[in-house]
PDB file of N, CA and C in Angstrom:
ATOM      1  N   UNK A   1    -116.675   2.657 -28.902  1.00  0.00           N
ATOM      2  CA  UNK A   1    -117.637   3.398 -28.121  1.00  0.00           C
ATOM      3  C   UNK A   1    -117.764   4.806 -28.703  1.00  0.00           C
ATOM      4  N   UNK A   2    -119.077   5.140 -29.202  1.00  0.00           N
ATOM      5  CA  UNK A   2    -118.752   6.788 -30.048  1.00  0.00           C
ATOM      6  C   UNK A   2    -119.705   7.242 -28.291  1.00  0.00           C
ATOM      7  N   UNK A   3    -120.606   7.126 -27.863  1.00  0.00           N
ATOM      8  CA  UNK A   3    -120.165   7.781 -26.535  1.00  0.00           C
ATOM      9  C   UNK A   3    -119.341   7.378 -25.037  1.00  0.00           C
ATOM     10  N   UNK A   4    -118.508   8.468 -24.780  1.00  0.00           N
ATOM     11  CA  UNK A   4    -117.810   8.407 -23.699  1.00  0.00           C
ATOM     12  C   UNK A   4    -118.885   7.652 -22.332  1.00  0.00           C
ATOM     13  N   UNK A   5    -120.405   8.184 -22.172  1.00  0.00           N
ATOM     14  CA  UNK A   5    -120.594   7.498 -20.784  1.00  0.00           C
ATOM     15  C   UNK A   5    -121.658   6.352 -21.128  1.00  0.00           C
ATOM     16  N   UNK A   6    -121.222   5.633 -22.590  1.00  0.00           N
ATOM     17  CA  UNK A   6    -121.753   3.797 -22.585  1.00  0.00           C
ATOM     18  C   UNK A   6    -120.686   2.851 -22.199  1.00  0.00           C
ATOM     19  N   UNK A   7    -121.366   2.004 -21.127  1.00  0.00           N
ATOM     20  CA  UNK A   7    -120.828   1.106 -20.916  1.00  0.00           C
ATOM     21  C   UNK A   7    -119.935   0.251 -21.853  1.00  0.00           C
ATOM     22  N   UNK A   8    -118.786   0.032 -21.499  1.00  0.00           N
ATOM     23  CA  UNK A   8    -117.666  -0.484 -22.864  1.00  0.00           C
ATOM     24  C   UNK A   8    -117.996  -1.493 -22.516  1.00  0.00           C
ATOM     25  N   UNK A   9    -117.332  -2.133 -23.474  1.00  0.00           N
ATOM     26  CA  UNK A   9    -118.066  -3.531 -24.478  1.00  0.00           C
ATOM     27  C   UNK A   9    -116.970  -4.522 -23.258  1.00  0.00           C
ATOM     28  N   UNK A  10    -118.103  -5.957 -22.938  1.00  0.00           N
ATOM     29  CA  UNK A  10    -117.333  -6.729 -21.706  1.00  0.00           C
ATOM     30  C   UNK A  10    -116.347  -7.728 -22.572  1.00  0.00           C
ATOM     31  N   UNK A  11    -115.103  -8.108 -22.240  1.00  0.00           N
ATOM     32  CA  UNK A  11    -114.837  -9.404 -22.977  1.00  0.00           C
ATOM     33  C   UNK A  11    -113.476  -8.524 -22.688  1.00  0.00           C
ATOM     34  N   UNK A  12    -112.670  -8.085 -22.617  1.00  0.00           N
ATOM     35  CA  UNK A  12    -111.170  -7.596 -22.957  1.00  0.00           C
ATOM     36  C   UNK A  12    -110.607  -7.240 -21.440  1.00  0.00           C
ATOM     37  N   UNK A  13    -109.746  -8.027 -21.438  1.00  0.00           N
ATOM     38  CA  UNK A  13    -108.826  -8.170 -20.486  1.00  0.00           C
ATOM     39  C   UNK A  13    -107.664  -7.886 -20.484  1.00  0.00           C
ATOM     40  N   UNK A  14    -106.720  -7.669 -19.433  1.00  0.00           N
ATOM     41  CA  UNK A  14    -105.176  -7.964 -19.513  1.00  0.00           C
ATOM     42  C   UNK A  14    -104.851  -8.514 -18.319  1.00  0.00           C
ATOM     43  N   UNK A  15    -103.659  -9.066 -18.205  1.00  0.00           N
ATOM     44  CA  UNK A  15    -102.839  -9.801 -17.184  1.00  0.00           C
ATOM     45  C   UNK A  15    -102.433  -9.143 -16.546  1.00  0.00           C
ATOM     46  N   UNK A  16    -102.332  -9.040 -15.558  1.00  0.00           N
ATOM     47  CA  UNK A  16    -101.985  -8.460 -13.857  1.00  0.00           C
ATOM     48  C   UNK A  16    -101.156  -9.479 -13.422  1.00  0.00           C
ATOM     49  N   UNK A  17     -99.451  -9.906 -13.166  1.00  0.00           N
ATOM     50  CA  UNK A  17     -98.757 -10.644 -13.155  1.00  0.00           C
ATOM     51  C   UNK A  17     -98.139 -10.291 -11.743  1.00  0.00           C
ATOM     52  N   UNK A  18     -97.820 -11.220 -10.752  1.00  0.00           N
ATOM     53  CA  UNK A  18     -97.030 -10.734  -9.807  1.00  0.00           C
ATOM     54  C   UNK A  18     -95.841 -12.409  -9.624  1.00  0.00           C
ATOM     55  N   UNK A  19     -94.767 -11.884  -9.681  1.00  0.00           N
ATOM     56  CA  UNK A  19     -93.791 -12.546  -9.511  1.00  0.00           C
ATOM     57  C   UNK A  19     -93.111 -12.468  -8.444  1.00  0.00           C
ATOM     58  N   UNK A  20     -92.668 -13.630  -7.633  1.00  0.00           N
ATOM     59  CA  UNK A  20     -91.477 -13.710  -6.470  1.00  0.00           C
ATOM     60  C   UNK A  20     -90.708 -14.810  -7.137  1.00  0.00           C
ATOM     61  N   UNK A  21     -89.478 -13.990  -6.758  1.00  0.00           N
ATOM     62  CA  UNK A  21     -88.067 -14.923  -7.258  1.00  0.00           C
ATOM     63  C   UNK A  21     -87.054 -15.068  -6.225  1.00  0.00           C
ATOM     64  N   UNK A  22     -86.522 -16.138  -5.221  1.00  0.00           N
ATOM     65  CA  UNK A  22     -86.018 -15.866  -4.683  1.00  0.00           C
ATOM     66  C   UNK A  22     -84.041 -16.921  -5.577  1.00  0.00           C
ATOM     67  N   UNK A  23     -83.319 -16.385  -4.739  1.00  0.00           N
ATOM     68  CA  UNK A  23     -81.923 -16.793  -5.047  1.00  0.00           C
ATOM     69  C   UNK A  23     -81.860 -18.654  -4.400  1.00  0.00           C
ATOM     70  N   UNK A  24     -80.732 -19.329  -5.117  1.00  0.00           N
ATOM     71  CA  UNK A  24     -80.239 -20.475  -4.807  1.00  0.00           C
ATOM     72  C   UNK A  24     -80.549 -20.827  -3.073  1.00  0.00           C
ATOM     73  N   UNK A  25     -81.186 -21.713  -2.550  1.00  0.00           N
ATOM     74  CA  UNK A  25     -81.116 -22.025  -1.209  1.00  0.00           C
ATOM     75  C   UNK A  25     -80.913 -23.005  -0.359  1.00  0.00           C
ATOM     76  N   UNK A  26     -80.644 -22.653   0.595  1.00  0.00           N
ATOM     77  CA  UNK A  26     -79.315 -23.497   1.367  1.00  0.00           C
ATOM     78  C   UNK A  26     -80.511 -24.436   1.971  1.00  0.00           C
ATOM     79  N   UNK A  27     -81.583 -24.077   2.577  1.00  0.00           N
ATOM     80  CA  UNK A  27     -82.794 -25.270   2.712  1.00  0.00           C
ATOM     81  C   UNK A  27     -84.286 -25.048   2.211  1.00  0.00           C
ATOM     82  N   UNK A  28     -83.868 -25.477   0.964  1.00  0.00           N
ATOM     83  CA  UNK A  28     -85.352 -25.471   0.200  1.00  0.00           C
ATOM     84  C   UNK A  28     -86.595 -26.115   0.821  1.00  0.00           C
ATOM     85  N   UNK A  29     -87.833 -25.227   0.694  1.00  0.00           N
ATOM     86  CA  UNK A  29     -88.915 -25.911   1.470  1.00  0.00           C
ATOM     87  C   UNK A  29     -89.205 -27.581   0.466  1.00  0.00           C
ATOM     88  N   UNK A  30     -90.170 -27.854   0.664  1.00  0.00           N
ATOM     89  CA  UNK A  30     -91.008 -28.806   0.057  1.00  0.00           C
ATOM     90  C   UNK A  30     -92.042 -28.656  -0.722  1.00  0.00           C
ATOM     91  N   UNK A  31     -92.037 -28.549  -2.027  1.00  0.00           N
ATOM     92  CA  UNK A  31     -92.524 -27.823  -2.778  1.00  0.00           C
ATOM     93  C   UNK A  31     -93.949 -27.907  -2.662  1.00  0.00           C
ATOM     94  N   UNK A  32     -94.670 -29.216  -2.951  1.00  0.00           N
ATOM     95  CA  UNK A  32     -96.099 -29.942  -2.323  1.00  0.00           C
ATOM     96  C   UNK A  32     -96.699 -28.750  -1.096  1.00  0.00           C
ATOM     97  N   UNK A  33     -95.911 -28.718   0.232  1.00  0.00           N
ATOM     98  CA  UNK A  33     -96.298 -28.433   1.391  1.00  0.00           C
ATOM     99  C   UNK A  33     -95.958 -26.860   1.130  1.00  0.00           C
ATOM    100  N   UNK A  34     -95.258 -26.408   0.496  1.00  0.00           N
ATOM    101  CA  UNK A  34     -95.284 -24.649   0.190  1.00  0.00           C
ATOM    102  C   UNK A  34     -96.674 -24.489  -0.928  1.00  0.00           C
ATOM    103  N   UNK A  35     -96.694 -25.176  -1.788  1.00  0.00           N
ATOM    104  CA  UNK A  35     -97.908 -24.896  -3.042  1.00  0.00           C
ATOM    105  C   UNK A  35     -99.258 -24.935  -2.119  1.00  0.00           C
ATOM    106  N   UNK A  36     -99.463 -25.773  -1.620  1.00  0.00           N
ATOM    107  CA  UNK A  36    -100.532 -26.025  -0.888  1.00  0.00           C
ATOM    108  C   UNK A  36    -100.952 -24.681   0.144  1.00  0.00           C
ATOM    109  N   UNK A  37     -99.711 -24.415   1.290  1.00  0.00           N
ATOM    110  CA  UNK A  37    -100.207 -23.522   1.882  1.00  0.00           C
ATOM    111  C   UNK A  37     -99.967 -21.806   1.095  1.00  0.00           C
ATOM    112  N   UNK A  38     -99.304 -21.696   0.308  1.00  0.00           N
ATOM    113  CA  UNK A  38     -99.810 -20.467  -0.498  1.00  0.00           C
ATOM    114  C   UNK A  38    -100.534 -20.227  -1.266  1.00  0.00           C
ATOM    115  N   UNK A  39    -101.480 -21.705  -1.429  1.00  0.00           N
ATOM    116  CA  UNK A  39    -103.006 -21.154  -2.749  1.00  0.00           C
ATOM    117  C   UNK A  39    -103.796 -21.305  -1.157  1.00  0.00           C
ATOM    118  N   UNK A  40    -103.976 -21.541   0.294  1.00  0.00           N
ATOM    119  CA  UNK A  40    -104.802 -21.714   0.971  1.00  0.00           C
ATOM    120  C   UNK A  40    -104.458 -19.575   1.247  1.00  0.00           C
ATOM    121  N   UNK A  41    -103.577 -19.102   1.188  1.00  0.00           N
ATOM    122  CA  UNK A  41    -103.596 -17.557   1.455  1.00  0.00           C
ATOM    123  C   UNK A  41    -103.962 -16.927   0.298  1.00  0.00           C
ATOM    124  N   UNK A  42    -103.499 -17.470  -1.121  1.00  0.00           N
ATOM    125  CA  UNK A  42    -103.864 -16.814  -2.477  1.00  0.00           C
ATOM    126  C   UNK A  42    -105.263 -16.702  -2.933  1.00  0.00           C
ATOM    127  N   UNK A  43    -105.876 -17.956  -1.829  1.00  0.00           N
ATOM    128  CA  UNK A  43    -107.141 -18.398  -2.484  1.00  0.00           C
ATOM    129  C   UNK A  43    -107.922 -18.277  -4.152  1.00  0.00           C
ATOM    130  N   UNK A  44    -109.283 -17.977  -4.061  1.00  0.00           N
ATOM    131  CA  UNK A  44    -109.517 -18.087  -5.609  1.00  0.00           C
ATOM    132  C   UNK A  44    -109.329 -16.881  -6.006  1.00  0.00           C
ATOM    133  N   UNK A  45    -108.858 -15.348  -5.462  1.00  0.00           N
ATOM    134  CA  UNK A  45    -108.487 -14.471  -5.944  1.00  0.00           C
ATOM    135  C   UNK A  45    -107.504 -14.168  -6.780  1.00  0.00           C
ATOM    136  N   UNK A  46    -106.337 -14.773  -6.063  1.00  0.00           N
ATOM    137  CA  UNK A  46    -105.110 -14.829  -6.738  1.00  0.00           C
ATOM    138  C   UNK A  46    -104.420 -16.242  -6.669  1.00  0.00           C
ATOM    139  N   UNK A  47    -104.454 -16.658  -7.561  1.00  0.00           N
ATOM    140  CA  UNK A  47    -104.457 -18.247  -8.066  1.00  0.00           C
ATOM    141  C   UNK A  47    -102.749 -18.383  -8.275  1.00  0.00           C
ATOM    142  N   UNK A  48    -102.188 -19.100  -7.442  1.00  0.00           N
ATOM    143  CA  UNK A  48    -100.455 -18.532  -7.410  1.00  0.00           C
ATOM    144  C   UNK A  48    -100.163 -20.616  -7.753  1.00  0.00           C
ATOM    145  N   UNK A  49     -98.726 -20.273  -8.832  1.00  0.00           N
ATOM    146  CA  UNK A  49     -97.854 -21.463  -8.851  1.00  0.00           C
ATOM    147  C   UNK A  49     -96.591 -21.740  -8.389  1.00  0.00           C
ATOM    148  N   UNK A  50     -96.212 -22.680  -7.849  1.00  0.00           N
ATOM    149  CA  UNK A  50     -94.716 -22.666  -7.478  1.00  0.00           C
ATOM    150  C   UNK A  50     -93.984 -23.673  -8.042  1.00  0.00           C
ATOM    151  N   UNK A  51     -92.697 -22.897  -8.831  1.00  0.00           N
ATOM    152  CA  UNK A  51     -92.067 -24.143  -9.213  1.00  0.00           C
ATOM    153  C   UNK A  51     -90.764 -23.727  -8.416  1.00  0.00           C
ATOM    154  N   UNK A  52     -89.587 -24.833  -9.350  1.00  0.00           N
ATOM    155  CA  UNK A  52     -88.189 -24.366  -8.712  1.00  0.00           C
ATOM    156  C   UNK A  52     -87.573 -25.556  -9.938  1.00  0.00           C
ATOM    157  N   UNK A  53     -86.383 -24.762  -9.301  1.00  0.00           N
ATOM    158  CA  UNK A  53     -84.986 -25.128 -10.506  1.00  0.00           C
ATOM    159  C   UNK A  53     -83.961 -25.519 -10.174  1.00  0.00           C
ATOM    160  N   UNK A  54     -83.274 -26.984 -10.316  1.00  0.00           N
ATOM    161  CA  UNK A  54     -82.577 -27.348  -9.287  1.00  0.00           C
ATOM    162  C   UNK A  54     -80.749 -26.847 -10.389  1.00  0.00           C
ATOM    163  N   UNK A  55     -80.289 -26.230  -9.769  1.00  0.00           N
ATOM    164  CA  UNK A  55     -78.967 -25.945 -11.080  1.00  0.00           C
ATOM    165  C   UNK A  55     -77.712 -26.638 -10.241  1.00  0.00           C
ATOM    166  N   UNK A  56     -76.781 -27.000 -11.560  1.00  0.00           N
ATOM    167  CA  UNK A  56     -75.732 -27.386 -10.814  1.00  0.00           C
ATOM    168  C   UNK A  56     -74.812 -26.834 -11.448  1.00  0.00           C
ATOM    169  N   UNK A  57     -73.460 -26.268 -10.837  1.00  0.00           N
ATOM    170  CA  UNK A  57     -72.474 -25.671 -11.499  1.00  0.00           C
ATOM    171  C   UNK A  57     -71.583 -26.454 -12.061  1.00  0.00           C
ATOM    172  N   UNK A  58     -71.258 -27.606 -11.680  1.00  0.00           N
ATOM    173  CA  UNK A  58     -70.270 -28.910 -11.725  1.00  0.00           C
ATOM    174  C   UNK A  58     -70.753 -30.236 -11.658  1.00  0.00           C
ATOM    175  N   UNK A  59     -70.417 -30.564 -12.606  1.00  0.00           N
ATOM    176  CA  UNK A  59     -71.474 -32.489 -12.138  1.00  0.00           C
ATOM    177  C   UNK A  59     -71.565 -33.197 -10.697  1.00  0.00           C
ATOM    178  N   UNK A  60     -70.251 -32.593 -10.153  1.00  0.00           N
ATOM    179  CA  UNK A  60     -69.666 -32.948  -8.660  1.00  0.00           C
ATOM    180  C   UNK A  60     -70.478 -32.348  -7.716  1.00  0.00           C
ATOM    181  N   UNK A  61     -71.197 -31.110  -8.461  1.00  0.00           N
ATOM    182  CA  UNK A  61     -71.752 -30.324  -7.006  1.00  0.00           C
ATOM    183  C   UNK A  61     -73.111 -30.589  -6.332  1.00  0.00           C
ATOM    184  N   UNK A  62     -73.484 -30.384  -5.871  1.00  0.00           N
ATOM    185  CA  UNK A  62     -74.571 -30.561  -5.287  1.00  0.00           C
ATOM    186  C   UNK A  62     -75.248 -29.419  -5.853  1.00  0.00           C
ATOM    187  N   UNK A  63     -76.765 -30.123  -6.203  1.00  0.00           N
ATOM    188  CA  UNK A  63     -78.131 -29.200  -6.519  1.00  0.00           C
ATOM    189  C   UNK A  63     -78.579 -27.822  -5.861  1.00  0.00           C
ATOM    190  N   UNK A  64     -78.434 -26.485  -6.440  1.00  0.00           N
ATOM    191  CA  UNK A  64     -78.910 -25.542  -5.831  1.00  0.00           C
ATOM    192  C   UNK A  64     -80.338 -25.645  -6.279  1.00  0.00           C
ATOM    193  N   UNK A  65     -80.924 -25.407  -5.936  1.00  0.00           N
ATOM    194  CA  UNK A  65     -82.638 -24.934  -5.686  1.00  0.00           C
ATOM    195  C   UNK A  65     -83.029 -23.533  -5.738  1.00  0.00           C
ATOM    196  N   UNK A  66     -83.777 -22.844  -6.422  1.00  0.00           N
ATOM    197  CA  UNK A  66     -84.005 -21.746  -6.684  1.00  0.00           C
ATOM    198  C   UNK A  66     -85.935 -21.739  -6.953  1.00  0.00           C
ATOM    199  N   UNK A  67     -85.981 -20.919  -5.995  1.00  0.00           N
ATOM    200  CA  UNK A  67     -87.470 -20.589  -6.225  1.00  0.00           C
ATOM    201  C   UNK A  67     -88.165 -19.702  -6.646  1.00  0.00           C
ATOM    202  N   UNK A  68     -89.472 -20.355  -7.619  1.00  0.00           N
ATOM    203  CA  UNK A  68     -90.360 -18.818  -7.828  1.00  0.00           C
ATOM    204  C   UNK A  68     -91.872 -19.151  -7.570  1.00  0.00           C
ATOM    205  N   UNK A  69     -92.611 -17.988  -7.401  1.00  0.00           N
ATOM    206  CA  UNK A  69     -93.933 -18.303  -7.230  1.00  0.00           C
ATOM    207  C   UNK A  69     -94.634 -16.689  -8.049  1.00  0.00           C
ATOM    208  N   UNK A  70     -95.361 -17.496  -8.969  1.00  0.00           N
ATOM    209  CA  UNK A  70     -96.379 -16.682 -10.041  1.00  0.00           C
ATOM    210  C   UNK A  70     -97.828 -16.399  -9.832  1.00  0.00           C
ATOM    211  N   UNK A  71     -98.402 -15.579 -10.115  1.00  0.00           N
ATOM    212  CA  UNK A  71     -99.666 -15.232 -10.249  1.00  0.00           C
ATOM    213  C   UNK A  71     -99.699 -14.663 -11.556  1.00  0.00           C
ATOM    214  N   UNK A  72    -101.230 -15.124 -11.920  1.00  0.00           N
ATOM    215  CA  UNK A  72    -101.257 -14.362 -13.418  1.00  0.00           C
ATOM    216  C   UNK A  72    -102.939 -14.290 -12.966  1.00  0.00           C
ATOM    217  N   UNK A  73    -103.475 -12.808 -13.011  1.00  0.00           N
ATOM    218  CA  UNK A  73    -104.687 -12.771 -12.604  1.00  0.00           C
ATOM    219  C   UNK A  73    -105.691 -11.755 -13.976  1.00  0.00           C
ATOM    220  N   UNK A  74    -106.291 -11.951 -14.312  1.00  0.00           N
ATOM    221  CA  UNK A  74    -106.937 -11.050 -15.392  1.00  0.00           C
ATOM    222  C   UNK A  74    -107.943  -9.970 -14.902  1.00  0.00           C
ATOM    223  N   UNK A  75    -107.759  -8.530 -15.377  1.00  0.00           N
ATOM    224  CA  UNK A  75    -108.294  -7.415 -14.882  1.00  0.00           C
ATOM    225  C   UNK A  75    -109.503  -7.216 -16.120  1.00  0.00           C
ATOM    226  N   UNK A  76    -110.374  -6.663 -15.745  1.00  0.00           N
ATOM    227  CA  UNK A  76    -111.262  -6.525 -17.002  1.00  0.00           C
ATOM    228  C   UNK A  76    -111.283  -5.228 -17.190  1.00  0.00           C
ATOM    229  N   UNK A  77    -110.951  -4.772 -18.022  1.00  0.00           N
ATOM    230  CA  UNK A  77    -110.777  -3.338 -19.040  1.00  0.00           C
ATOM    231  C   UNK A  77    -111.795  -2.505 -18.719  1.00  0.00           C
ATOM    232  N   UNK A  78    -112.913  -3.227 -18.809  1.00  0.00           N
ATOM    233  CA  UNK A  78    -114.260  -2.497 -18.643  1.00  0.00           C
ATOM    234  C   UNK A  78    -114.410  -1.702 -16.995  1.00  0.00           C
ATOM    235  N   UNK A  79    -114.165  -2.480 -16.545  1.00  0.00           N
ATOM    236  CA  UNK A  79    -114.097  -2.830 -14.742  1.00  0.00           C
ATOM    237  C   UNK A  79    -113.168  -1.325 -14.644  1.00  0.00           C
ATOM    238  N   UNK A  80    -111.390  -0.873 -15.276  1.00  0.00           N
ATOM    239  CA  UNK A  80    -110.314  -0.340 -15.398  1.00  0.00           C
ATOM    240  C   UNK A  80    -111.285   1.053 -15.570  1.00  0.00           C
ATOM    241  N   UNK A  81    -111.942   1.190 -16.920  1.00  0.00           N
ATOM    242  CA  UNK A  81    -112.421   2.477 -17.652  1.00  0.00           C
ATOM    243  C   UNK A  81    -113.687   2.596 -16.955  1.00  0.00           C
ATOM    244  N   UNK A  82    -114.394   2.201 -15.797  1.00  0.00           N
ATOM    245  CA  UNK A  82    -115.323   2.362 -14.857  1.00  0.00           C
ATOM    246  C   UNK A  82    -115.011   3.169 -14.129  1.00  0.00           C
ATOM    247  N   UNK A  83    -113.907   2.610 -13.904  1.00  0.00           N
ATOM    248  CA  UNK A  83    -113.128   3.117 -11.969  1.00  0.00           C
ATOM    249  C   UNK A  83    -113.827   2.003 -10.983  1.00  0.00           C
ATOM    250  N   UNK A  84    -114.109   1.030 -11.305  1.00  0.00           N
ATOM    251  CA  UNK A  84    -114.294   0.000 -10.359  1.00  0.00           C
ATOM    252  C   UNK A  84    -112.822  -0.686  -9.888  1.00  0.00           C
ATOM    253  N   UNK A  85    -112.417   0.050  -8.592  1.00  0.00           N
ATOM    254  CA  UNK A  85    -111.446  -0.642  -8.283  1.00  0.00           C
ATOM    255  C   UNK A  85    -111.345  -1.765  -7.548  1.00  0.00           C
ATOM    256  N   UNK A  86    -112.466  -2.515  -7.203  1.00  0.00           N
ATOM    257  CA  UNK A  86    -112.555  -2.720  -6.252  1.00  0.00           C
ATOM    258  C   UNK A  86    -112.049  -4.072  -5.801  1.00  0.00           C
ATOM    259  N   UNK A  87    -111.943  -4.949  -7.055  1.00  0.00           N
ATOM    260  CA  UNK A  87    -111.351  -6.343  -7.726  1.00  0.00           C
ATOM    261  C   UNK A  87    -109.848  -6.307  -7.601  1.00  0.00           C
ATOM    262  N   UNK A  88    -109.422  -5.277  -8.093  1.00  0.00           N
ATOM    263  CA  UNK A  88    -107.482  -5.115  -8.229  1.00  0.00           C
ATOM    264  C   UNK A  88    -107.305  -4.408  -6.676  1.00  0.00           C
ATOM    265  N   UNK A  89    -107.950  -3.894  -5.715  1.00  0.00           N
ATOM    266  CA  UNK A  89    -107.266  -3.550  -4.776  1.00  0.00           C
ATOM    267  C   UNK A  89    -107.684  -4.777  -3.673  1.00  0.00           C
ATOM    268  N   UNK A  90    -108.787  -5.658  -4.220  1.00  0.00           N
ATOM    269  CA  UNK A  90    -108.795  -7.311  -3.202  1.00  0.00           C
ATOM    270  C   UNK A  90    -107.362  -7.982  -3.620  1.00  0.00           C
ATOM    271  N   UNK A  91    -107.200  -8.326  -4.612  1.00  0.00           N
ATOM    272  CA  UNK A  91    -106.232  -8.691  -5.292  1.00  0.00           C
ATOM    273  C   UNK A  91    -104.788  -8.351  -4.819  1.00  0.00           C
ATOM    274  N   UNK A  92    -104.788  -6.830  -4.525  1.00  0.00           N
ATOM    275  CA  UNK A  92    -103.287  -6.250  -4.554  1.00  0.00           C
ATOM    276  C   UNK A  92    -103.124  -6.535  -2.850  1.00  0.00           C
ATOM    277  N   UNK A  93    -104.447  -6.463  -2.055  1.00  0.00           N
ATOM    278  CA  UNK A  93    -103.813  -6.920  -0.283  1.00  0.00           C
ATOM    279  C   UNK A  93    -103.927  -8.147  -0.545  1.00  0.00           C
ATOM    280  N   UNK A  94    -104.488  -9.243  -0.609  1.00  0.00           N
ATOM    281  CA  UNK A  94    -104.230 -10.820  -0.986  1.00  0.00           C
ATOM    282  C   UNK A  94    -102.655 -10.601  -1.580  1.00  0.00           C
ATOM    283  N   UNK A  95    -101.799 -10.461  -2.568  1.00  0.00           N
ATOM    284  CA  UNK A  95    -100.862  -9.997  -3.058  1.00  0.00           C
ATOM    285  C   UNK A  95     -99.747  -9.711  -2.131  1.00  0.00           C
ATOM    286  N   UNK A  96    -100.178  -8.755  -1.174  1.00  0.00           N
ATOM    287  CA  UNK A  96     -99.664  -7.812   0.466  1.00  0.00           C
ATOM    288  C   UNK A  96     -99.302  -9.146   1.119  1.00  0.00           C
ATOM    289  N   UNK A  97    -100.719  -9.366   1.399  1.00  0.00           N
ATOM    290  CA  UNK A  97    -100.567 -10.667   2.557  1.00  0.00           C
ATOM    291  C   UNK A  97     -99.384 -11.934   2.084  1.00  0.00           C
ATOM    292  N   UNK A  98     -99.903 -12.525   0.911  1.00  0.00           N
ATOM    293  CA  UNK A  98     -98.355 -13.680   0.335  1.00  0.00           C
ATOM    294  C   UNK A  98     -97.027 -13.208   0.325  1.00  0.00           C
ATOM    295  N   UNK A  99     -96.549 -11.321   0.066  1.00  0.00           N
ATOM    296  CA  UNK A  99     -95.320 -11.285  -0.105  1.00  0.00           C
ATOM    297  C   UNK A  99     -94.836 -11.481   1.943  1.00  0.00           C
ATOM    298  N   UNK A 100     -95.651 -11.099   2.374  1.00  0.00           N
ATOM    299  CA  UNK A 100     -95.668 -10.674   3.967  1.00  0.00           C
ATOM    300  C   UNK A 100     -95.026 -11.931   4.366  1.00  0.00           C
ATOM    301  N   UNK A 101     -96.186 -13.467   4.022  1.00  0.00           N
ATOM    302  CA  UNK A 101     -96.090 -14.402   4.742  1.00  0.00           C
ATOM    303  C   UNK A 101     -94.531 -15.380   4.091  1.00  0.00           C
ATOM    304  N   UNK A 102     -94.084 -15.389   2.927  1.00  0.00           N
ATOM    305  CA  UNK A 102     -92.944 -15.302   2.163  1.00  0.00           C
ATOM    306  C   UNK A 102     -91.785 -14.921   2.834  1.00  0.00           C
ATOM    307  N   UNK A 103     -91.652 -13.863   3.185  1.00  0.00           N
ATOM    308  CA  UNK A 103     -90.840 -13.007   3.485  1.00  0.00           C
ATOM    309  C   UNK A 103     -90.358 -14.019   4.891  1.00  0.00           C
ATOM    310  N   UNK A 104     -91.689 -13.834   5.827  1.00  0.00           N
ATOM    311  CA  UNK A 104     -90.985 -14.720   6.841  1.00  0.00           C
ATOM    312  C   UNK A 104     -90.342 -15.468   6.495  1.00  0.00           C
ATOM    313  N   UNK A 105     -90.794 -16.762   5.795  1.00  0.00           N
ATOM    314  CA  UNK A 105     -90.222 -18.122   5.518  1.00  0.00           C
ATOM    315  C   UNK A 105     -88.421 -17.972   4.610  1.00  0.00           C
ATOM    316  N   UNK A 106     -88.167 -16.451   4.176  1.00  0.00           N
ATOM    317  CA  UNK A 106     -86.756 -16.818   3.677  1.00  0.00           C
ATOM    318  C   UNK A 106     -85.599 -16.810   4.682  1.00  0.00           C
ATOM    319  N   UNK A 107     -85.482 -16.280   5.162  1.00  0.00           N
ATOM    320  CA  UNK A 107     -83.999 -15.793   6.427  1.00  0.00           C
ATOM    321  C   UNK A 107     -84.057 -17.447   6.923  1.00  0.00           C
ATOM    322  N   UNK A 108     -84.814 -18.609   7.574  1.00  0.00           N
ATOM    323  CA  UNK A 108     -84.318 -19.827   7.200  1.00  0.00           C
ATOM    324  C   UNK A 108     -84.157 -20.392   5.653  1.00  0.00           C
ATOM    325  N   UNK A 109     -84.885 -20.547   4.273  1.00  0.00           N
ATOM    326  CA  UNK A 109     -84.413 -20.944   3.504  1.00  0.00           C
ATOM    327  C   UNK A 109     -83.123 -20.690   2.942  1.00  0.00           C
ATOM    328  N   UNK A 110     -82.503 -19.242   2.840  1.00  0.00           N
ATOM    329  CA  UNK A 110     -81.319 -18.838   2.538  1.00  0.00           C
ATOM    330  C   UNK A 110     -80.639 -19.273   3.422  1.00  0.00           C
ATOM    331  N   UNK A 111     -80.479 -20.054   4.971  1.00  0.00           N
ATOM    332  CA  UNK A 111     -79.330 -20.512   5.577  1.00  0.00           C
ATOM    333  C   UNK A 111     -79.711 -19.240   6.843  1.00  0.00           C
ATOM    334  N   UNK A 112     -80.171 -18.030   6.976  1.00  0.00           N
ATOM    335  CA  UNK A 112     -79.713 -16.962   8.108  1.00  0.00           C
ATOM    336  C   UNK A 112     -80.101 -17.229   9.083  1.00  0.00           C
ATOM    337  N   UNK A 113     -81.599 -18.166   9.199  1.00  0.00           N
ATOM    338  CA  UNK A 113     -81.773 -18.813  10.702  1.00  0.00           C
ATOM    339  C   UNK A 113     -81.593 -20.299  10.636  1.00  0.00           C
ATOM    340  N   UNK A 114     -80.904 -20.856  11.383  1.00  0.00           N
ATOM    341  CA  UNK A 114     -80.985 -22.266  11.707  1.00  0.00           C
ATOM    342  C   UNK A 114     -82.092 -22.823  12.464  1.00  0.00           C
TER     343      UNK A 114
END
């Protein structure tokens, strides 16, 4: 761009990543029935995956379960050097709202509510 107020060139992006990781758990949800209802809150804004990792310390032991859930959302550069915020701050309360509704659901997965 040799001037500062032309519109920059569209096509260049970067990744806007938000990660939740939670620790080994004592009652893992169901992965199907968690994926499902966190892309119905992520919707097409923030497009979220859930996997998990079942580890064992001892062949004898029983499977810990460990969860994560990803977003990988692309910001457009152009959009950034505008000042159009208006995409990354839908994004960042959608974002708000999943860590919110999350949050509930651990104090039973870790075992703290029965």
């Amino acid at each position: 761009m040799d001037d500062p107020d032309d519109d920059p060139p569209e096509g260049f992006t970067f990744p806007l990543v938000f990660t939740w990781t939670f620790p080994p758990l004592v009652h893992p949800p169901d992965l199907l029935v968690l994926a499902t209802e966190v892309a119905g809150l992520g919707g097409v804004e923030l497009p979220l995956e859930v996997s998990a990792i079942d580890s064992f310390h001892q062949v004898t032991d029983a499977p810990e379960r460990s969860l994560t859930v990803v977003s990988r959302v692309p910001v457009s550069l152009a959009n950034v050097y505008k000042g159009d915020n208006d995409p990354v701050c839908a994004v960042l309360d959608t974002c708000r709202n999943v860590s919110l509704n999350l949050l509930e659901r651990v104090p039973f997965w870790i075992g703290d509510i029965h």
